[in-house]
C-alpha atoms as a PDB file:
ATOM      1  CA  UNK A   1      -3.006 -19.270  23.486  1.00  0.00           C
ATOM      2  CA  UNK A   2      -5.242 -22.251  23.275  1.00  0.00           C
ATOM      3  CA  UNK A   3      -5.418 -24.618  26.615  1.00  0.00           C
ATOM      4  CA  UNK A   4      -2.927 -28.298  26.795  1.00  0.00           C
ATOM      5  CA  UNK A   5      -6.373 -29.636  26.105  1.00  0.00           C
ATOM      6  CA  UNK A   6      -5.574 -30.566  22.290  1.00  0.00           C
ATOM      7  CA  UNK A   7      -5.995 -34.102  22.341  1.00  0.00           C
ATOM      8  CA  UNK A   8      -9.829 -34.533  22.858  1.00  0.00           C
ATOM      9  CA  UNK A   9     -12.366 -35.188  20.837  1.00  0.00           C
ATOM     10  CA  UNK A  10     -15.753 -35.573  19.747  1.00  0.00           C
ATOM     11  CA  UNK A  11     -17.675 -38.762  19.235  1.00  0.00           C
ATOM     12  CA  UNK A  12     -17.644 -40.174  15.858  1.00  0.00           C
ATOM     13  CA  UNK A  13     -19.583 -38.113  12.803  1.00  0.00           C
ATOM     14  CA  UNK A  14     -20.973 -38.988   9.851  1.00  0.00           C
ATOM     15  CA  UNK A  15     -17.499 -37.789   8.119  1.00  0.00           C
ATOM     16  CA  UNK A  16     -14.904 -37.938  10.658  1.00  0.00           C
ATOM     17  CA  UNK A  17     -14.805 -42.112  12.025  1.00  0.00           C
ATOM     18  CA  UNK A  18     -12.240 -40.993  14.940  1.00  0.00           C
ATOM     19  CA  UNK A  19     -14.541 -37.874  15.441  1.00  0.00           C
ATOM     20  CA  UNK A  20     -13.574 -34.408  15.159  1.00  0.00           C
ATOM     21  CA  UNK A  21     -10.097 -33.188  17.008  1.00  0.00           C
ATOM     22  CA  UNK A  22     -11.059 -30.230  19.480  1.00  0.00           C
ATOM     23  CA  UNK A  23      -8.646 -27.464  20.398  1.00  0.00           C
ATOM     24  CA  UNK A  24     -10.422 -25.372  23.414  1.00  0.00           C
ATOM     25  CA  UNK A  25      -9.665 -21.418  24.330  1.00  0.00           C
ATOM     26  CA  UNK A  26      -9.884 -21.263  27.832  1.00  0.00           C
ATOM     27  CA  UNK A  27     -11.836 -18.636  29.212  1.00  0.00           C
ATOM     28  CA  UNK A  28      -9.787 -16.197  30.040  1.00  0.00           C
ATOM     29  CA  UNK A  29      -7.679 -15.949  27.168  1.00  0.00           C
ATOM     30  CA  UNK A  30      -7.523 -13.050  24.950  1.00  0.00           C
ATOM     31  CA  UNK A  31      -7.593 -12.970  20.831  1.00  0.00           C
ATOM     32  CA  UNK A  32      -6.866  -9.614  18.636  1.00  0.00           C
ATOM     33  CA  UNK A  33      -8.664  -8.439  15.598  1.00  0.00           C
ATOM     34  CA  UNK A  34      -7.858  -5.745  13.041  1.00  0.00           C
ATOM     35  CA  UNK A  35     -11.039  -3.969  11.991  1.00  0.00           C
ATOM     36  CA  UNK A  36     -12.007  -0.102  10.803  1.00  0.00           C
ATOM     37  CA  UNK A  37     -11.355   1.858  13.679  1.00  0.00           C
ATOM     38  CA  UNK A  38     -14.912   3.223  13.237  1.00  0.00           C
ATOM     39  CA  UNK A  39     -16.457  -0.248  13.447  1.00  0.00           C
ATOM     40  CA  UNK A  40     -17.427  -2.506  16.492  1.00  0.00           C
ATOM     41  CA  UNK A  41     -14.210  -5.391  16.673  1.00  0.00           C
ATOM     42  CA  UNK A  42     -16.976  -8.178  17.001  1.00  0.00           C
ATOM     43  CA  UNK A  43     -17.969  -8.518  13.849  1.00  0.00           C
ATOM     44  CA  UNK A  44     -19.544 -12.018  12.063  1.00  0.00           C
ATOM     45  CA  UNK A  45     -20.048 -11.930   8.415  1.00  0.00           C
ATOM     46  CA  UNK A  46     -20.806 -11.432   5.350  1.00  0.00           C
ATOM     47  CA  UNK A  47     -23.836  -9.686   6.011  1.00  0.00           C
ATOM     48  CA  UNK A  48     -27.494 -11.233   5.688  1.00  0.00           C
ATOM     49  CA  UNK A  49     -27.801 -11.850   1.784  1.00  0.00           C
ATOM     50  CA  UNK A  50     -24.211 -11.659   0.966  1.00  0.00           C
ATOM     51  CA  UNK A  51     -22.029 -14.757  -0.464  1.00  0.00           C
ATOM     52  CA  UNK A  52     -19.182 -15.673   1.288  1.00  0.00           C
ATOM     53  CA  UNK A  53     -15.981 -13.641   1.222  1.00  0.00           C
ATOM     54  CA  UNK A  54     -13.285 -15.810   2.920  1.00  0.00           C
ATOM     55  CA  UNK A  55     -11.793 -19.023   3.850  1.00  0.00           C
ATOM     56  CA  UNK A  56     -14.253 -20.596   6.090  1.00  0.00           C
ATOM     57  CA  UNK A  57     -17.369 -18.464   5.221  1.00  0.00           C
ATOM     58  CA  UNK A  58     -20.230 -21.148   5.344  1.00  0.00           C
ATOM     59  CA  UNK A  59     -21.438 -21.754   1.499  1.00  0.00           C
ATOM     60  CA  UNK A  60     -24.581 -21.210   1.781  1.00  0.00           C
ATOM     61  CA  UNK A  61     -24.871 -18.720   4.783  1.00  0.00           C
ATOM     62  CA  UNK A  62     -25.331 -21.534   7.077  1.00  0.00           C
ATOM     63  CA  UNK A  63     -23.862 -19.783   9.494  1.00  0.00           C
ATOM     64  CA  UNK A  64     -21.860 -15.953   9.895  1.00  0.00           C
ATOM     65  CA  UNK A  65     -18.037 -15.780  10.905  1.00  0.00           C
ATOM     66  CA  UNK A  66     -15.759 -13.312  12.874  1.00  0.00           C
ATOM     67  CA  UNK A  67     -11.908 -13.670  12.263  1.00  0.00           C
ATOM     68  CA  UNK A  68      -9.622 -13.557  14.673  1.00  0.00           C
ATOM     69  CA  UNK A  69      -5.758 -14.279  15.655  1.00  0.00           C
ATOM     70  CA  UNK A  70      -3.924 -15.759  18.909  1.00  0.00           C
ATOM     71  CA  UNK A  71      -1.888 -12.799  18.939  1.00  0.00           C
ATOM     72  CA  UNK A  72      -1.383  -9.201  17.126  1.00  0.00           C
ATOM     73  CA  UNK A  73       1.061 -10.557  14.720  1.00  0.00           C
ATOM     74  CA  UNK A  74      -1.121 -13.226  13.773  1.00  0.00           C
ATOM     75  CA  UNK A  75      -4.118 -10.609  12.997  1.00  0.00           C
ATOM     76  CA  UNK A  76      -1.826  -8.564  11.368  1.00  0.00           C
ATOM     77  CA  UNK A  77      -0.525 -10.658   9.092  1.00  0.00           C
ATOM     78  CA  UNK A  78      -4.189 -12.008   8.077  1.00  0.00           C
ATOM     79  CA  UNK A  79      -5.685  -8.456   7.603  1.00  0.00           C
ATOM     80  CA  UNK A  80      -3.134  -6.096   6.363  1.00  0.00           C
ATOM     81  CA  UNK A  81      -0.699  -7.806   4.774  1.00  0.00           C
ATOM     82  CA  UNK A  82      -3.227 -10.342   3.095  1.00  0.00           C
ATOM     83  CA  UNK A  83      -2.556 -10.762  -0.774  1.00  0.00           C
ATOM     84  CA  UNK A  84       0.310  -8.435  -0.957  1.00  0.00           C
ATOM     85  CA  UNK A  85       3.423 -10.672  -0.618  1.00  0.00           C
ATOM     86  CA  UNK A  86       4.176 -10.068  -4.018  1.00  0.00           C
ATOM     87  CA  UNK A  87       5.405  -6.092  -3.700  1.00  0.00           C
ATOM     88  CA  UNK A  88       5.509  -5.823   0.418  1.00  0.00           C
ATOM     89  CA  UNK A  89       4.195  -2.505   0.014  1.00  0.00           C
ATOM     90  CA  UNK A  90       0.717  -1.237   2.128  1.00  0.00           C
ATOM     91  CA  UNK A  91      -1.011   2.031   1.754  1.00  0.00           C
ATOM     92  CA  UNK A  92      -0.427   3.903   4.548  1.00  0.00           C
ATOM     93  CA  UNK A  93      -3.996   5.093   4.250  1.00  0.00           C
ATOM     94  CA  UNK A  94      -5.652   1.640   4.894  1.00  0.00           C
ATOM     95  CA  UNK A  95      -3.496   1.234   7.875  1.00  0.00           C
ATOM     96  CA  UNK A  96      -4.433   4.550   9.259  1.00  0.00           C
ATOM     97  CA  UNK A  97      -8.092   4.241   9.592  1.00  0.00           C
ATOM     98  CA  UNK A  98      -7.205   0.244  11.168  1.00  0.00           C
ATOM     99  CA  UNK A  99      -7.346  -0.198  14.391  1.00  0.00           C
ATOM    100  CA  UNK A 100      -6.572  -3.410  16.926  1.00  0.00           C
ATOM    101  CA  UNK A 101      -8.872  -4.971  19.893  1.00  0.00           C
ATOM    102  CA  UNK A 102      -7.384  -7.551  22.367  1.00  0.00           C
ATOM    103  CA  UNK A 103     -10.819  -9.519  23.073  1.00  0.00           C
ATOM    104  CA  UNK A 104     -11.336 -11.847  26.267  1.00  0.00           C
ATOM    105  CA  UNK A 105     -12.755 -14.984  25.641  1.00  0.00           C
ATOM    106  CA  UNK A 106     -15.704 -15.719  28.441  1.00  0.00           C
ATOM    107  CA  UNK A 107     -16.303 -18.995  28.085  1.00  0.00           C
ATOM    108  CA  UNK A 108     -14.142 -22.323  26.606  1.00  0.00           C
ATOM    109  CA  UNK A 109     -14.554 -22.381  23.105  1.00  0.00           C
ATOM    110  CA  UNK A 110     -14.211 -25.581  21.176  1.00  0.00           C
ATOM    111  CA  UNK A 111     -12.096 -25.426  17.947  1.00  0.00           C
ATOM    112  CA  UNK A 112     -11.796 -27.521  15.181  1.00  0.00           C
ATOM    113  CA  UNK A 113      -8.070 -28.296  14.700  1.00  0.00           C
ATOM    114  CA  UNK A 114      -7.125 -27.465  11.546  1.00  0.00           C
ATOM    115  CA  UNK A 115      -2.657 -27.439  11.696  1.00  0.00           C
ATOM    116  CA  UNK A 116      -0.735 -29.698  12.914  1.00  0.00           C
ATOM    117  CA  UNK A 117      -2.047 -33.425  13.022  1.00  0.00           C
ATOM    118  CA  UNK A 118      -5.292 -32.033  12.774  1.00  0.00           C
ATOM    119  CA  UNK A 119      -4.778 -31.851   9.045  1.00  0.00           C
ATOM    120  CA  UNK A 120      -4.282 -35.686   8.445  1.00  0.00           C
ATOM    121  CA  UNK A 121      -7.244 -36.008  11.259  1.00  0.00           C
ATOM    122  CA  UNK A 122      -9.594 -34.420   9.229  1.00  0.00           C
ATOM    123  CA  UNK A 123      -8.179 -36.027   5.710  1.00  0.00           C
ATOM    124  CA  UNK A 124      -6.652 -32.126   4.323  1.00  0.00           C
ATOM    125  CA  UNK A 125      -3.347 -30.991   4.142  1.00  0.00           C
ATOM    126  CA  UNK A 126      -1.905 -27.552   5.135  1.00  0.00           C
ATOM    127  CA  UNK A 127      -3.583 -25.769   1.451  1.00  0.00           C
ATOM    128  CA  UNK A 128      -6.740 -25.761   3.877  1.00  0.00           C
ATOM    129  CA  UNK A 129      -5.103 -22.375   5.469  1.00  0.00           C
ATOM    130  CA  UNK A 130      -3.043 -21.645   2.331  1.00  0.00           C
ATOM    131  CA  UNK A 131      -5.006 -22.446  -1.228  1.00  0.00           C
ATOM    132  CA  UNK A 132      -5.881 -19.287  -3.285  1.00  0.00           C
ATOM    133  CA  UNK A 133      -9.310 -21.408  -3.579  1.00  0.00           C
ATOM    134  CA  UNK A 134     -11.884 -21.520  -0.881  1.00  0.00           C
ATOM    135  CA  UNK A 135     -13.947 -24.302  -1.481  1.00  0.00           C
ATOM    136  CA  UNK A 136     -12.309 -27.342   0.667  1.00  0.00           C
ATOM    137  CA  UNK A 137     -11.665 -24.926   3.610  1.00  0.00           C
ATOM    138  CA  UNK A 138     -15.111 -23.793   3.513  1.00  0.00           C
ATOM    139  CA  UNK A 139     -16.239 -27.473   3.140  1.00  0.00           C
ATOM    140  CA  UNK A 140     -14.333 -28.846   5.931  1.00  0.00           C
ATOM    141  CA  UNK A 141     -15.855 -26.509   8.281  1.00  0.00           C
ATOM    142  CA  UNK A 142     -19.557 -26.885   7.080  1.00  0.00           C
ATOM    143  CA  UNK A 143     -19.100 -30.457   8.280  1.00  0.00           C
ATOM    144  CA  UNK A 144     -17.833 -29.659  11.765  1.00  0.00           C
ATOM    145  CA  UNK A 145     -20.695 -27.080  12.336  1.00  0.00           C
ATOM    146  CA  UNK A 146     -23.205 -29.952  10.889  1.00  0.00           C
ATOM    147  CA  UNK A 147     -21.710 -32.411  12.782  1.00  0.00           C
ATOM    148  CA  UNK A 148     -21.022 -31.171  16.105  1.00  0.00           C
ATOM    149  CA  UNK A 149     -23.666 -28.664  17.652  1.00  0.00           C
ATOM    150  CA  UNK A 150     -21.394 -27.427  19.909  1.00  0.00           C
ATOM    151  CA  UNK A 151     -18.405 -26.790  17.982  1.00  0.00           C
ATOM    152  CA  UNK A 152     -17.319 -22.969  18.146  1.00  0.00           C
ATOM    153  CA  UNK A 153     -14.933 -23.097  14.845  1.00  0.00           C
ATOM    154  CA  UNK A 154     -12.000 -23.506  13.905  1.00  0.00           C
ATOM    155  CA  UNK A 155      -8.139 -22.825  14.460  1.00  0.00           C
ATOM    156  CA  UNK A 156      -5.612 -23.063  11.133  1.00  0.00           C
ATOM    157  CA  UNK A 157      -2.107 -21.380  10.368  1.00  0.00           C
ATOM    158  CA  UNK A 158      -2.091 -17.814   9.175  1.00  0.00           C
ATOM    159  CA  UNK A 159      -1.429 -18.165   4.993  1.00  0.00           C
ATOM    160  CA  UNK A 160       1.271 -15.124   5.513  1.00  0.00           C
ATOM    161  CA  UNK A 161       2.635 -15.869   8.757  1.00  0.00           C
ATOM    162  CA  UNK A 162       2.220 -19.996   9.424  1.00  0.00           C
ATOM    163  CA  UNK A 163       3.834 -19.702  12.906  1.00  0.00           C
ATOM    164  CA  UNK A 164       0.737 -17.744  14.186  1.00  0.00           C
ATOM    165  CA  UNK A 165      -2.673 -19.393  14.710  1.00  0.00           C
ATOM    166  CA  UNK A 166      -5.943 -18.119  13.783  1.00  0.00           C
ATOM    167  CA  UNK A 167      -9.065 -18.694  14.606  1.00  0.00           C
ATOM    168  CA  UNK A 168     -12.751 -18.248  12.499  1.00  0.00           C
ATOM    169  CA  UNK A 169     -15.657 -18.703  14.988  1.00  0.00           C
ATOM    170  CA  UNK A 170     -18.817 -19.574  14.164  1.00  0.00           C
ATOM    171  CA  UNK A 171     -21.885 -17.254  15.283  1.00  0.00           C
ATOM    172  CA  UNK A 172     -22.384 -19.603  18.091  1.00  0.00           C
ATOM    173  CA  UNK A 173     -20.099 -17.468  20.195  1.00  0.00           C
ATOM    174  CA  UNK A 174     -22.382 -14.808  21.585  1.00  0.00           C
ATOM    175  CA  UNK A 175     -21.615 -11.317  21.644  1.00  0.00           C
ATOM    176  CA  UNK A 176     -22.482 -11.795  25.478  1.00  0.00           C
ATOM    177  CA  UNK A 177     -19.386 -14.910  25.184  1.00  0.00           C
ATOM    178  CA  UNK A 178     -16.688 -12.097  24.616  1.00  0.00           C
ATOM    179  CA  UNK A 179     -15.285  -8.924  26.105  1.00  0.00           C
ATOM    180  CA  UNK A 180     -14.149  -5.968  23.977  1.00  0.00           C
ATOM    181  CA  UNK A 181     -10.838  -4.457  25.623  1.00  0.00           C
ATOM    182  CA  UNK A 182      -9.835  -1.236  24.674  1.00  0.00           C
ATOM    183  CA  UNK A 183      -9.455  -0.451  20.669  1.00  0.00           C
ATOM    184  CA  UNK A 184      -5.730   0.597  19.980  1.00  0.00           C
ATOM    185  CA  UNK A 185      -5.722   3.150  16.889  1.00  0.00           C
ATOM    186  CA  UNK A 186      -2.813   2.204  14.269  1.00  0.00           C
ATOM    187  CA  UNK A 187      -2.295   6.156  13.593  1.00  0.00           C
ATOM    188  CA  UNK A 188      -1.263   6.673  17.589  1.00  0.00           C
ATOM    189  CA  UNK A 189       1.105   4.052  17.898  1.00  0.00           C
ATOM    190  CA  UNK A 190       3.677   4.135  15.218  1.00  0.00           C
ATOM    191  CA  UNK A 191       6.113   1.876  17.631  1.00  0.00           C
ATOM    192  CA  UNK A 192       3.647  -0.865  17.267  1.00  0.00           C
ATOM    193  CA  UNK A 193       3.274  -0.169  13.538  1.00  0.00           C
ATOM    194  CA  UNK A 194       6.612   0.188  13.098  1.00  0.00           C
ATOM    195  CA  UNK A 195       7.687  -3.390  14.532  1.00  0.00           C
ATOM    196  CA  UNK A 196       5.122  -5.269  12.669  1.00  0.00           C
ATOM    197  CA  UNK A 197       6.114  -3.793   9.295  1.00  0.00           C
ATOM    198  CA  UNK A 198       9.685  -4.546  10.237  1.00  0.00           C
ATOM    199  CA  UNK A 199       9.134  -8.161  10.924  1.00  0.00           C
ATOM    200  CA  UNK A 200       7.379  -8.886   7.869  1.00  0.00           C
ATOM    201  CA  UNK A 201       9.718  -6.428   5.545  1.00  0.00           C
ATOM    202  CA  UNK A 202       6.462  -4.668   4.702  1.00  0.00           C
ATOM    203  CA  UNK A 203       6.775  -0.905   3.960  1.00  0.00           C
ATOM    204  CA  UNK A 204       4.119   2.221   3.992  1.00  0.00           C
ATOM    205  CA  UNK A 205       4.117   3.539   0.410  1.00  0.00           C
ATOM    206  CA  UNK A 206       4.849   7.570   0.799  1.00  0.00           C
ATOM    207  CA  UNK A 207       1.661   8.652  -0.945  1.00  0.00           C
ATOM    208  CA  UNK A 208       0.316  11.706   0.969  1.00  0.00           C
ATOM    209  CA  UNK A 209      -2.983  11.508   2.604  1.00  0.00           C
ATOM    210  CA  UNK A 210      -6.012  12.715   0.648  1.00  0.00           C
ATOM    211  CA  UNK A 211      -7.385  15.594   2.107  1.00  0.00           C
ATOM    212  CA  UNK A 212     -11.030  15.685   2.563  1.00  0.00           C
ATOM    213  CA  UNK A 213     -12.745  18.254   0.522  1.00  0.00           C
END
């Protein structure tokens, strides 16, 4: 969980008069991603040449992002249940070849606050973390990676799930910043799976696997 520190701040920007409102992971702390259990978990996209994708994807590729989530729930909620409120239903197959990653933070990182009175801070409301539309979030967080140099990203309420934090770094974090624990497969721990599908009301559709040919 991010540290008490919540209240400081940097010096006054060009956009933000009462500067930008910092939120700082403590070294130490862990955060969880969902990725492809073939890929690495530390991941910062889109890929050289690619547009953005997501909600705080810089514009114009000033910068790459990796996702990530204060706890499991949190990631979940962001990864595999993202866009399917509607019919609750997720393909067992995509969950399958998922996998989870617990990943220690090694140094503070300093967070643009982006829920709670952060919003009115930094003159947006809670559709930053919620709009079907990208294009405030993704301005909002140009500015703080303009306007502070040593501003990590940002943390803002999962869309699905708004009691769980989430955080998009910037590629400022280092791969050498962060420590990979040990990848957890979805398809070997069906208690985990189980209890996450449970407290969202989510269900595995009963389509049997396709067999490679």
């Amino acid at each position: 969980m991010p540290s008490a520190e919540t209240a400081a701040c940097t010096p006054p920007t060009l956009t933000f008069r009462n500067g930008i409102k910092i939120e700082v992971l403590d070294a130490g702390v862990d955060i969880f991603r969902i990725h492809h259990r073939d890929a690495s978990p530390i991941w910062f996209g889109p890929k050289p040449g690619l547009p953005p994708a997501y909600r705080f994807d810089a514009p114009g590729g000033e910068y790459r992002t990796m996702y990530a989530a204060a706890a499991l729930e949190g990631a979940f909620a962001e990864t595999i249940l993202h866009g399917r409120p509607a019919g609750q239903i997720v393909s067992r197959a995509y969950v399958e070849q998922r996998a989870w990653t617990a990943i220690k933070v090694l140094r503070p990182l300093k967070l643009m606050k982006l829920h709670g009175e952060g919003l009115f801070w930094h003159g947006v409301d809670a559709r930053v973390s919620a709009a079907d539309t990208y294009d405030e979030s993704r301005r909002v967080a140009l500015v703080g990676f303009r306007e502070a140099p040593d501003l990590d990203g940002v943390t803002y309420r999962s869309r699905h799930d708004n009691g769980e934090l989430c955080h998009a770094l910037f590629d400022r974090v280092l791969t050498n910043h962060l420590k990979t624990g040990m990848r957890q497969l979805f398809s070997e721990h069906a208690a985990e799976l189980k209890h996450l599908m449970a407290r969202y009301g989510a269900v595995l559709d009963t389509t049997p696997p396709i067999l490679a040919p």
